[in-house]
C-alpha atoms as a PDB file:
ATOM      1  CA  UNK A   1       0.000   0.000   0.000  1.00  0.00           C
ATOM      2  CA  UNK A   2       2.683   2.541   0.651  1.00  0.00           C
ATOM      3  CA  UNK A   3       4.075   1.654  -2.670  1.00  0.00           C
ATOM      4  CA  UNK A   4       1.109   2.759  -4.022  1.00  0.00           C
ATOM      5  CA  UNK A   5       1.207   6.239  -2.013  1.00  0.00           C
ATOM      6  CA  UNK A   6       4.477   6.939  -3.596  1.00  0.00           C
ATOM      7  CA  UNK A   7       3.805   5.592  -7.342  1.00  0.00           C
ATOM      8  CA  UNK A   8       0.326   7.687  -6.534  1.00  0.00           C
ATOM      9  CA  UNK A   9       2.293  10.873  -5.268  1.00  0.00           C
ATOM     10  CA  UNK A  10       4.917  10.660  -8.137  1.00  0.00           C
ATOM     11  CA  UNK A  11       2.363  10.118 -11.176  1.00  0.00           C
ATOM     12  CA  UNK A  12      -0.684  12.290  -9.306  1.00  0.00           C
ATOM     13  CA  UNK A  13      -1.513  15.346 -11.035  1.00  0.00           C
ATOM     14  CA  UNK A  14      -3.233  18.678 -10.038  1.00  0.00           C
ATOM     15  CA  UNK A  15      -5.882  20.959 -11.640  1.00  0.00           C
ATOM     16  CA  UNK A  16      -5.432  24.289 -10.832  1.00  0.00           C
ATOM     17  CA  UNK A  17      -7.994  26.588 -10.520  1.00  0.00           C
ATOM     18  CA  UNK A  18      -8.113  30.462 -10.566  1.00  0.00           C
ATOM     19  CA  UNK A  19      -7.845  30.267  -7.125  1.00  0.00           C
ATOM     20  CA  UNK A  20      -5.809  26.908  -6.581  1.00  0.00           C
ATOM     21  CA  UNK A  21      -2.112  26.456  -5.497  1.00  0.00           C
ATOM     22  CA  UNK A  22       0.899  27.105  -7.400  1.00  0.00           C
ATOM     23  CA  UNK A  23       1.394  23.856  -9.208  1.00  0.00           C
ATOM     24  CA  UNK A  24       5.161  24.168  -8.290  1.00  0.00           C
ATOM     25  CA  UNK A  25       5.005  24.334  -4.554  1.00  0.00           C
ATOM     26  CA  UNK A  26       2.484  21.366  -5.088  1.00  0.00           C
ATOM     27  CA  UNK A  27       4.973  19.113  -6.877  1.00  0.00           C
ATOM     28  CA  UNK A  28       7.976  19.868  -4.690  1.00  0.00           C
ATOM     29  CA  UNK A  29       6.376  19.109  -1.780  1.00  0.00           C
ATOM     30  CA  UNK A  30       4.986  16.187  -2.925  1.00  0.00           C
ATOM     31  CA  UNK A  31       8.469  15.506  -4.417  1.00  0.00           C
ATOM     32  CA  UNK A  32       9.588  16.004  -0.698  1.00  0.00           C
ATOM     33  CA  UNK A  33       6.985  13.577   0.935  1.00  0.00           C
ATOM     34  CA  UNK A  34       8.135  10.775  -1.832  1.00  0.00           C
ATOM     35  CA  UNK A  35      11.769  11.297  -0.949  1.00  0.00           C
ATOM     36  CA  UNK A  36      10.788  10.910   2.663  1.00  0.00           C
ATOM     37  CA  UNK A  37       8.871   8.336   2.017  1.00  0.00           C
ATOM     38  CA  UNK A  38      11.723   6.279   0.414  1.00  0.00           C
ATOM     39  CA  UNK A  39      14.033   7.131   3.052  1.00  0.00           C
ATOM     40  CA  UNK A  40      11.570   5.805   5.452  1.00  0.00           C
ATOM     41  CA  UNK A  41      10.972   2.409   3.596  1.00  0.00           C
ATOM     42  CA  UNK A  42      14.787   2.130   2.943  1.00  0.00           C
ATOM     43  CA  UNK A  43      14.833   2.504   7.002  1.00  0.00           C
ATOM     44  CA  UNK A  44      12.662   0.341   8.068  1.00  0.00           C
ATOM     45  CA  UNK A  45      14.265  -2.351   5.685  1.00  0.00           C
ATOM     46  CA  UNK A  46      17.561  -1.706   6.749  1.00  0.00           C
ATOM     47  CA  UNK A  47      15.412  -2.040  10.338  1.00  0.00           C
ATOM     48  CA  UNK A  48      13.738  -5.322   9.354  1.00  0.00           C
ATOM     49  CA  UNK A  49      16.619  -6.387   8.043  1.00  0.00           C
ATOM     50  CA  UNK A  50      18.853  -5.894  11.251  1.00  0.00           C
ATOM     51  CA  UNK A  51      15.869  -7.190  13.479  1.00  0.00           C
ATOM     52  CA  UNK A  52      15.965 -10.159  11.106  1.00  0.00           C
ATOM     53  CA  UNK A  53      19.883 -10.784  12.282  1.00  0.00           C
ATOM     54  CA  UNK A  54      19.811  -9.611  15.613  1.00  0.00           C
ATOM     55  CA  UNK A  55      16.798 -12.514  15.579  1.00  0.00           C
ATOM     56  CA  UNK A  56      18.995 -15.139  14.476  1.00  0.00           C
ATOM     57  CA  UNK A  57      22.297 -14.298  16.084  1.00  0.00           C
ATOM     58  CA  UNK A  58      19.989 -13.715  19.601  1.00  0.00           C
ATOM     59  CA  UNK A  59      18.177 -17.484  18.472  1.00  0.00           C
ATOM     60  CA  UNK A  60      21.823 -18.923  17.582  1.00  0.00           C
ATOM     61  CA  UNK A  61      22.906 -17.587  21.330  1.00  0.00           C
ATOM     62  CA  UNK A  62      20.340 -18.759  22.905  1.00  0.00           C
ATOM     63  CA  UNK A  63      20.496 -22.541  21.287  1.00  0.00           C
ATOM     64  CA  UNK A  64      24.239 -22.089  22.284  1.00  0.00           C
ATOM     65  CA  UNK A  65      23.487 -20.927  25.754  1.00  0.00           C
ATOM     66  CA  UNK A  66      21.000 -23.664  25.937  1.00  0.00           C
ATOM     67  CA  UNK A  67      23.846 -26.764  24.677  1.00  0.00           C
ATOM     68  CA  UNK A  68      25.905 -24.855  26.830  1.00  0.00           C
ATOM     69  CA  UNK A  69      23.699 -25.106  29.989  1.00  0.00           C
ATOM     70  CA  UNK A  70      22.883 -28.396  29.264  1.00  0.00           C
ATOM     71  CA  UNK A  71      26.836 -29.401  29.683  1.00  0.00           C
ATOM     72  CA  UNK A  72      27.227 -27.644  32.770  1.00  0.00           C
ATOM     73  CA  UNK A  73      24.241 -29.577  34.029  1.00  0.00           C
ATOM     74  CA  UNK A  74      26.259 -32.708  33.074  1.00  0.00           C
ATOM     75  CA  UNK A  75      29.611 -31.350  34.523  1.00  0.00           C
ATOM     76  CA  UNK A  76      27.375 -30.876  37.928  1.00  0.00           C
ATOM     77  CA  UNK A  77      25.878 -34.221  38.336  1.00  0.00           C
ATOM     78  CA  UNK A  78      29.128 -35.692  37.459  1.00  0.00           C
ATOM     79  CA  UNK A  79      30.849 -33.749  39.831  1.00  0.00           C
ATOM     80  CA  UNK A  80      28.089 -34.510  42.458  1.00  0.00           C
ATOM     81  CA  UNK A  81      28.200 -38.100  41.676  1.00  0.00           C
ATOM     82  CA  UNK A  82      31.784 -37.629  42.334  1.00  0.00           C
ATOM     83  CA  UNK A  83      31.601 -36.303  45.335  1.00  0.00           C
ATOM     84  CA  UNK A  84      29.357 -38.670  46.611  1.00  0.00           C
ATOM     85  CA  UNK A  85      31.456 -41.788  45.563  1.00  0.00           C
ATOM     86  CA  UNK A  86      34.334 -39.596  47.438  1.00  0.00           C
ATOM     87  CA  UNK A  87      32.224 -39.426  50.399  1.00  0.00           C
ATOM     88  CA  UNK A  88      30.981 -42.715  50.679  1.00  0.00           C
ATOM     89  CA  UNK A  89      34.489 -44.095  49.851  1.00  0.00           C
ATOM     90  CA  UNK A  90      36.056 -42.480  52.580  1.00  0.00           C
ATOM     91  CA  UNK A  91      33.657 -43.343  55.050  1.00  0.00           C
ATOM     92  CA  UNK A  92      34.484 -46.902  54.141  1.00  0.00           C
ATOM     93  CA  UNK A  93      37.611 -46.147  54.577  1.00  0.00           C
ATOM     94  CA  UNK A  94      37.019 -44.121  57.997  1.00  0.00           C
ATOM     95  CA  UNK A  95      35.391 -47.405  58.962  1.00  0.00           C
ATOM     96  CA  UNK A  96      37.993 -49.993  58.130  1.00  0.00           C
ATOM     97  CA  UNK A  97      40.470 -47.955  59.790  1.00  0.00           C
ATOM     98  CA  UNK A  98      38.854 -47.844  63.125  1.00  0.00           C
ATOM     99  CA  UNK A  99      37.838 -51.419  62.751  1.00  0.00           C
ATOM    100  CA  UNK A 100      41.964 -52.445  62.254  1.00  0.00           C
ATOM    101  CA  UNK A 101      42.906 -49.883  64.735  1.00  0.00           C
ATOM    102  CA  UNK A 102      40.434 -51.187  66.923  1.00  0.00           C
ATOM    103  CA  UNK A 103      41.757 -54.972  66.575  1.00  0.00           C
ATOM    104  CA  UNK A 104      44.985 -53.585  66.873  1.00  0.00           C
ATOM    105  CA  UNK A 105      44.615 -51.979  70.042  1.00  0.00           C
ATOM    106  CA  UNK A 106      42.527 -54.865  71.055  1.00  0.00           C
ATOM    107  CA  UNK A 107      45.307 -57.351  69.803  1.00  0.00           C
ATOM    108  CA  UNK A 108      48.021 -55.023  71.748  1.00  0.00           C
ATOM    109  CA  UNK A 109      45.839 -54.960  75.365  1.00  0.00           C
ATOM    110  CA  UNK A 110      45.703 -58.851  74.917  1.00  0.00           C
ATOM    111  CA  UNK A 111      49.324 -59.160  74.309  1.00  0.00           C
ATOM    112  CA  UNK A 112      50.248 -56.845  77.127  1.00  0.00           C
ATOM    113  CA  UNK A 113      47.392 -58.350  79.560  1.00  0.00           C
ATOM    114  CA  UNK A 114      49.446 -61.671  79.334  1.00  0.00           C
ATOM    115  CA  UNK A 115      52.696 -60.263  79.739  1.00  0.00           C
ATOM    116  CA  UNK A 116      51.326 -58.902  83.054  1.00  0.00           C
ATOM    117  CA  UNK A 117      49.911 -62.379  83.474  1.00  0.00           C
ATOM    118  CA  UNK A 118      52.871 -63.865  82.846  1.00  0.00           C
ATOM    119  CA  UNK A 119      55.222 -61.554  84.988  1.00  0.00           C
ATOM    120  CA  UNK A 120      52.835 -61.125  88.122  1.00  0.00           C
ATOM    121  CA  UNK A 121      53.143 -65.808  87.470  1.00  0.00           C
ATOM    122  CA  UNK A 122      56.823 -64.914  87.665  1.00  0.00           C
ATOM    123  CA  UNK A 123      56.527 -62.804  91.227  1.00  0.00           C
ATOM    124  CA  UNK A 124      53.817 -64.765  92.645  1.00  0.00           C
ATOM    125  CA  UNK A 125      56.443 -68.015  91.827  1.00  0.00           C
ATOM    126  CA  UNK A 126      59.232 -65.766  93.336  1.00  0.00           C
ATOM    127  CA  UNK A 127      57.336 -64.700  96.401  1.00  0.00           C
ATOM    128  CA  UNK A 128      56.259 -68.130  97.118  1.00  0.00           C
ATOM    129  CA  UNK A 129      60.208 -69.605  96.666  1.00  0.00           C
ATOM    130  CA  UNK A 130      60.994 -66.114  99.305  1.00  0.00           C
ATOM    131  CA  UNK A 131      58.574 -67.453 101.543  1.00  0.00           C
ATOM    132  CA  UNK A 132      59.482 -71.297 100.897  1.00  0.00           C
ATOM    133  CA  UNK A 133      63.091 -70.001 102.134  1.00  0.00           C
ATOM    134  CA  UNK A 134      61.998 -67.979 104.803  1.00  0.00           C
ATOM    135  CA  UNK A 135      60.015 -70.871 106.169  1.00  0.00           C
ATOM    136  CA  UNK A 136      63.179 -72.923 105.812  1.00  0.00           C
ATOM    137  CA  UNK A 137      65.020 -70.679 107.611  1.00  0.00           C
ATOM    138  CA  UNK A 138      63.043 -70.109 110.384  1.00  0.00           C
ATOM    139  CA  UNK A 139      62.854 -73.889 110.844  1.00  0.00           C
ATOM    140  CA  UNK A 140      66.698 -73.700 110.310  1.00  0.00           C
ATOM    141  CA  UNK A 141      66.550 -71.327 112.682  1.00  0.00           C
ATOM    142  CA  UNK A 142      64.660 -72.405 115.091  1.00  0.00           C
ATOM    143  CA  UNK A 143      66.313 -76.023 115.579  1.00  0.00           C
ATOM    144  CA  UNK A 144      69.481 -74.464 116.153  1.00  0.00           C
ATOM    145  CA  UNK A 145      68.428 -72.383 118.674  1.00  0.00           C
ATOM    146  CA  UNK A 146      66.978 -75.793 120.134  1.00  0.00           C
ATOM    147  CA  UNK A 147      70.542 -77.559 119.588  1.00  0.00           C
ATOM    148  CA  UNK A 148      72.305 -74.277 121.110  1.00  0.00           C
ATOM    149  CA  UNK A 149      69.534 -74.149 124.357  1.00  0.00           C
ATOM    150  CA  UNK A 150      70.307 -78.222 124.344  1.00  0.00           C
ATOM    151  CA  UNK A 151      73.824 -77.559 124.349  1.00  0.00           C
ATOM    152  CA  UNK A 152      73.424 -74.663 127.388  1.00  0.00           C
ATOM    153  CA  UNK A 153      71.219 -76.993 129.753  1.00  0.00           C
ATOM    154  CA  UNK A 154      73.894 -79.750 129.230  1.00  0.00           C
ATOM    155  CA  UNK A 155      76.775 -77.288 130.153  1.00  0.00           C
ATOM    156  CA  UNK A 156      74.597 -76.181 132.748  1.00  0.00           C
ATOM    157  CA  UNK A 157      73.737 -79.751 134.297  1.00  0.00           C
ATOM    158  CA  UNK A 158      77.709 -80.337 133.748  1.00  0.00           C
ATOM    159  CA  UNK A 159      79.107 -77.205 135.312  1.00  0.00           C
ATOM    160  CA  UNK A 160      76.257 -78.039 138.417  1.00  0.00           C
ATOM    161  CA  UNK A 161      77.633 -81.680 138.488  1.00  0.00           C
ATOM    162  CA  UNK A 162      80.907 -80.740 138.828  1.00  0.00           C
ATOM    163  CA  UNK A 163      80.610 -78.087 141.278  1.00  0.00           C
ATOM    164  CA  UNK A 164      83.433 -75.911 140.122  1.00  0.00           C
ATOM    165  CA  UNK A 165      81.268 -72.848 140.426  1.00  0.00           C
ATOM    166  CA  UNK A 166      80.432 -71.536 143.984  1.00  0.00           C
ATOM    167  CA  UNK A 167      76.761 -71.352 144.174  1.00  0.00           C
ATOM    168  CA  UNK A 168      75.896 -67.980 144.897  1.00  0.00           C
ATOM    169  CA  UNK A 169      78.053 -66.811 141.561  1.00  0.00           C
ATOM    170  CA  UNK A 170      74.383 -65.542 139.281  1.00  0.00           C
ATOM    171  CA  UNK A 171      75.488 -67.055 136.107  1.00  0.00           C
ATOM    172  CA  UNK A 172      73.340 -70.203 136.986  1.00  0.00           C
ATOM    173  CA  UNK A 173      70.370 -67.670 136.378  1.00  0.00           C
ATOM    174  CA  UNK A 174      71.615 -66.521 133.572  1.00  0.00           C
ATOM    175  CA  UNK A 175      72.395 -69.403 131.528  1.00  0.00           C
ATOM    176  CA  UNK A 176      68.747 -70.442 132.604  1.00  0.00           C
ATOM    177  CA  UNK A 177      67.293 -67.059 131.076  1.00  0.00           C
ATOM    178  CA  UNK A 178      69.118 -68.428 128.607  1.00  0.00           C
ATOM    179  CA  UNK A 179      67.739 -71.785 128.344  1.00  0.00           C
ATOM    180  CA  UNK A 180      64.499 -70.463 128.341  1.00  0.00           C
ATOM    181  CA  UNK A 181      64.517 -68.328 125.383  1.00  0.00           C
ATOM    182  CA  UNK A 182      64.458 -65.129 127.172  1.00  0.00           C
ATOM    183  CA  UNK A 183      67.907 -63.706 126.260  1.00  0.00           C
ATOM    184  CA  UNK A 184      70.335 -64.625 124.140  1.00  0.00           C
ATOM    185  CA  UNK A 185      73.920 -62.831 124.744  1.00  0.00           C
ATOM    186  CA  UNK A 186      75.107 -60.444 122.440  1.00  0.00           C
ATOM    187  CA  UNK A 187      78.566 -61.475 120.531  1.00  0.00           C
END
């Protein structure tokens, strides 16, 4: 249609009257509204034409954007699948360690409970052997004592039998303080 304005404009021609308008006025401003006109169409071609690219380069972007969002999608559930298996593996791991340290330190008490076993054995052996020879040597002990009280009485019956001593002389008393087990003389 606005071809048609222009090819009308162009080709369109006036009667003038007595009264009418100048004919030359007429045709240049109708020679100014075609220009204008063709300027304007030549515009909005160049503008349909731009908004025609800018169309496609903004469509081509936004497929790109949209590949482009779909592979960082990807990247992200790879990377949390990742971190999962990363997790998960080193709470395995977490778990088998304390399990072996566990066995370990359970392994190490055991071992160390039976060397105490074994060494209190040892000093229970050895305190009973102390005691075995303290017992023996108290009955060692204690039987010569008996032999050396024996041996006083008898010097004491002998010295009394042969009268060497006067009586009165105290060491009668003495070796039977002796003989008893009261005193013994000091060496």
């Amino acid at each position: 249609m606005t071809d048609d304005i222009i090819e009308y404009l162009e080709t369109v021609e006036l009667k003038t009257k007595m009264r009418g308008y100048d004919q030359i006025e007429v045709d240049e401003i109708f020679d100014r509204v075609s220009e204008a006109i063709k300027v304007l169409r030549e515009g909005l071609k160049n503008s349909e034409e731009k908004l025609r690219v800018a169309e496609e380069h903004l469509d081509s972007e936004v497929k790109r954007l949209d590949v482009r969002e779909k592979e960082v999608e990807i990247l992200i559930n790879e990377a949390e699948d990742k971190a999962t298996k990363i997790i998960e593996n080193s709470r395995l791991e977490a778990e088998n360690l304390r399990a072996s340290t566990e066995k370990e330190l359970y392994l190490l008490a055991t071992e160390e409970r039976e060397k105490l076993k074994n060494q209190l054995f040892a000093i229970e052996k050895r305190q009973k052997e102390v005691q075995s020879n303290v017992d023996l040597f108290e009955d060692q002990f204690s039987a010569h004592r008996e032999r050396i009280l024996r041996a006083l009485g008898d010097m004491q019956q002998a010295i009394e039998d042969l009268s060497l001593l006067p009586e009165d002389s105290g060491l009668d008393s003495k070796i039977i303080d002796i003989a008893s087990g009261d005193e013994l003389p000091s060496i």
